[in-house]
Protein backbone atom coordinates (compact mmCIF):
# COMPACT_ATOMS: atom_id res chain seq x y z
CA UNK A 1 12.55 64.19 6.46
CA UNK A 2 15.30 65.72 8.72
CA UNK A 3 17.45 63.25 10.04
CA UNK A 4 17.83 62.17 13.93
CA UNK A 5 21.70 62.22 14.77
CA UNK A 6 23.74 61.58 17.83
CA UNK A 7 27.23 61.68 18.82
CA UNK A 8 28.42 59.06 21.23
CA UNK A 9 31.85 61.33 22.55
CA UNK A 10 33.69 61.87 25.59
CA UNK A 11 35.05 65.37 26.52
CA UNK A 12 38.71 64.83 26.11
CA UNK A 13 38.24 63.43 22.38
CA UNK A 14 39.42 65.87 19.67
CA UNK A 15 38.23 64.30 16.45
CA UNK A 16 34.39 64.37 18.60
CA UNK A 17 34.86 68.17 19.30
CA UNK A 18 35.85 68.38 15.37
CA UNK A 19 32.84 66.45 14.34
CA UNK A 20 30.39 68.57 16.57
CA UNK A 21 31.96 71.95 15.45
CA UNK A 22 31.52 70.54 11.75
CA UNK A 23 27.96 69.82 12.13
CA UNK A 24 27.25 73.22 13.93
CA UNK A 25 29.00 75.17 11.11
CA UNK A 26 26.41 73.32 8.77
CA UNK A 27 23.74 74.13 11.33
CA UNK A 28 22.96 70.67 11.68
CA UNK A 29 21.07 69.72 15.16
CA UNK A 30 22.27 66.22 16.99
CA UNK A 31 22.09 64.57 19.99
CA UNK A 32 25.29 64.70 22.34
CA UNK A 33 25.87 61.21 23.95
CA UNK A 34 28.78 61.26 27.12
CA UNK A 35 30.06 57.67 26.63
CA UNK A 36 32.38 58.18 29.96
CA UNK A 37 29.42 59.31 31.98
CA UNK A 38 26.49 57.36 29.99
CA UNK A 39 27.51 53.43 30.59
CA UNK A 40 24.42 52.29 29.48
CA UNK A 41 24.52 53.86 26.48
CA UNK A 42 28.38 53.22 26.02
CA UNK A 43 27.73 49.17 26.37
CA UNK A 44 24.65 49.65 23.68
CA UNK A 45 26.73 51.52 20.83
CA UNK A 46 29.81 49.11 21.53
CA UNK A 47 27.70 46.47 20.87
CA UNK A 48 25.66 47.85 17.96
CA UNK A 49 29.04 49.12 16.12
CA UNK A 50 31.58 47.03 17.35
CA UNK A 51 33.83 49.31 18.37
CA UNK A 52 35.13 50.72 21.48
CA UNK A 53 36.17 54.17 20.17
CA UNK A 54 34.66 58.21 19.78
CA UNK A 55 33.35 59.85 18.23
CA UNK A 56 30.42 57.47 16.59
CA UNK A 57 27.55 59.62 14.93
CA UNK A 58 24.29 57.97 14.46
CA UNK A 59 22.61 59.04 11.48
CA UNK A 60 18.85 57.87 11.29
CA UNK A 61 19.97 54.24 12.02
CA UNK A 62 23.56 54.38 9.99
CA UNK A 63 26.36 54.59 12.02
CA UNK A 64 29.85 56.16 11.09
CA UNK A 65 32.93 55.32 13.40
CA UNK A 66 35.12 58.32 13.49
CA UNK A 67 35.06 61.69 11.42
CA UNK A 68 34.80 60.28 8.71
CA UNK A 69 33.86 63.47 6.55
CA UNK A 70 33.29 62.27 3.83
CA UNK A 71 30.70 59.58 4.40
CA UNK A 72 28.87 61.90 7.23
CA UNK A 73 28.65 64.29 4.25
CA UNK A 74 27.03 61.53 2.09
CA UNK A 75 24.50 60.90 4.87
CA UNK A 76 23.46 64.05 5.49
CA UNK A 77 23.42 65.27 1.50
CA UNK A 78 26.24 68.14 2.57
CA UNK A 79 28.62 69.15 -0.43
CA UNK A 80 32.21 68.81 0.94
């Protein structure tokens, strides 16, 4: 099954344009969520991660706060 994934970013965040140019070099498809334009969908990831930071992928229904390569990796079966 391919996995549904979305990055909740805002366009001054480095670490999100990091994470999406990661993903593209694995040609990995995702979602791109504006958090600073989208306040709907800001107040619904806050709340479902707890966090009020970017970049937060979605990965099916995981959610990783951050780059966090290493655990995006694990999610998406990549070899680091």
């Amino acid at each position: 099954m391919k996995e549904k994934i979305k990055i909740y970013s805002t366009p001054t965040c480095s670490a999100c344009y990091v994470l999406k140019m990661f993903l593209k070099e694995h040609n990995i498809d995702f979602q791109e969520i504006d958090v600073s334009q989208d306040e709907k969908a800001r107040e619904e990831i806050i709340e479902r991660s707890g966090k009020i930071e970017v970049p937060i992928i979605e990965i099916d229904d995981e959610i990783v706060v951050g780059f966090d390569k290493k655990e995006i990796c694990r999610l998406l079966n990549i070899k680091e």
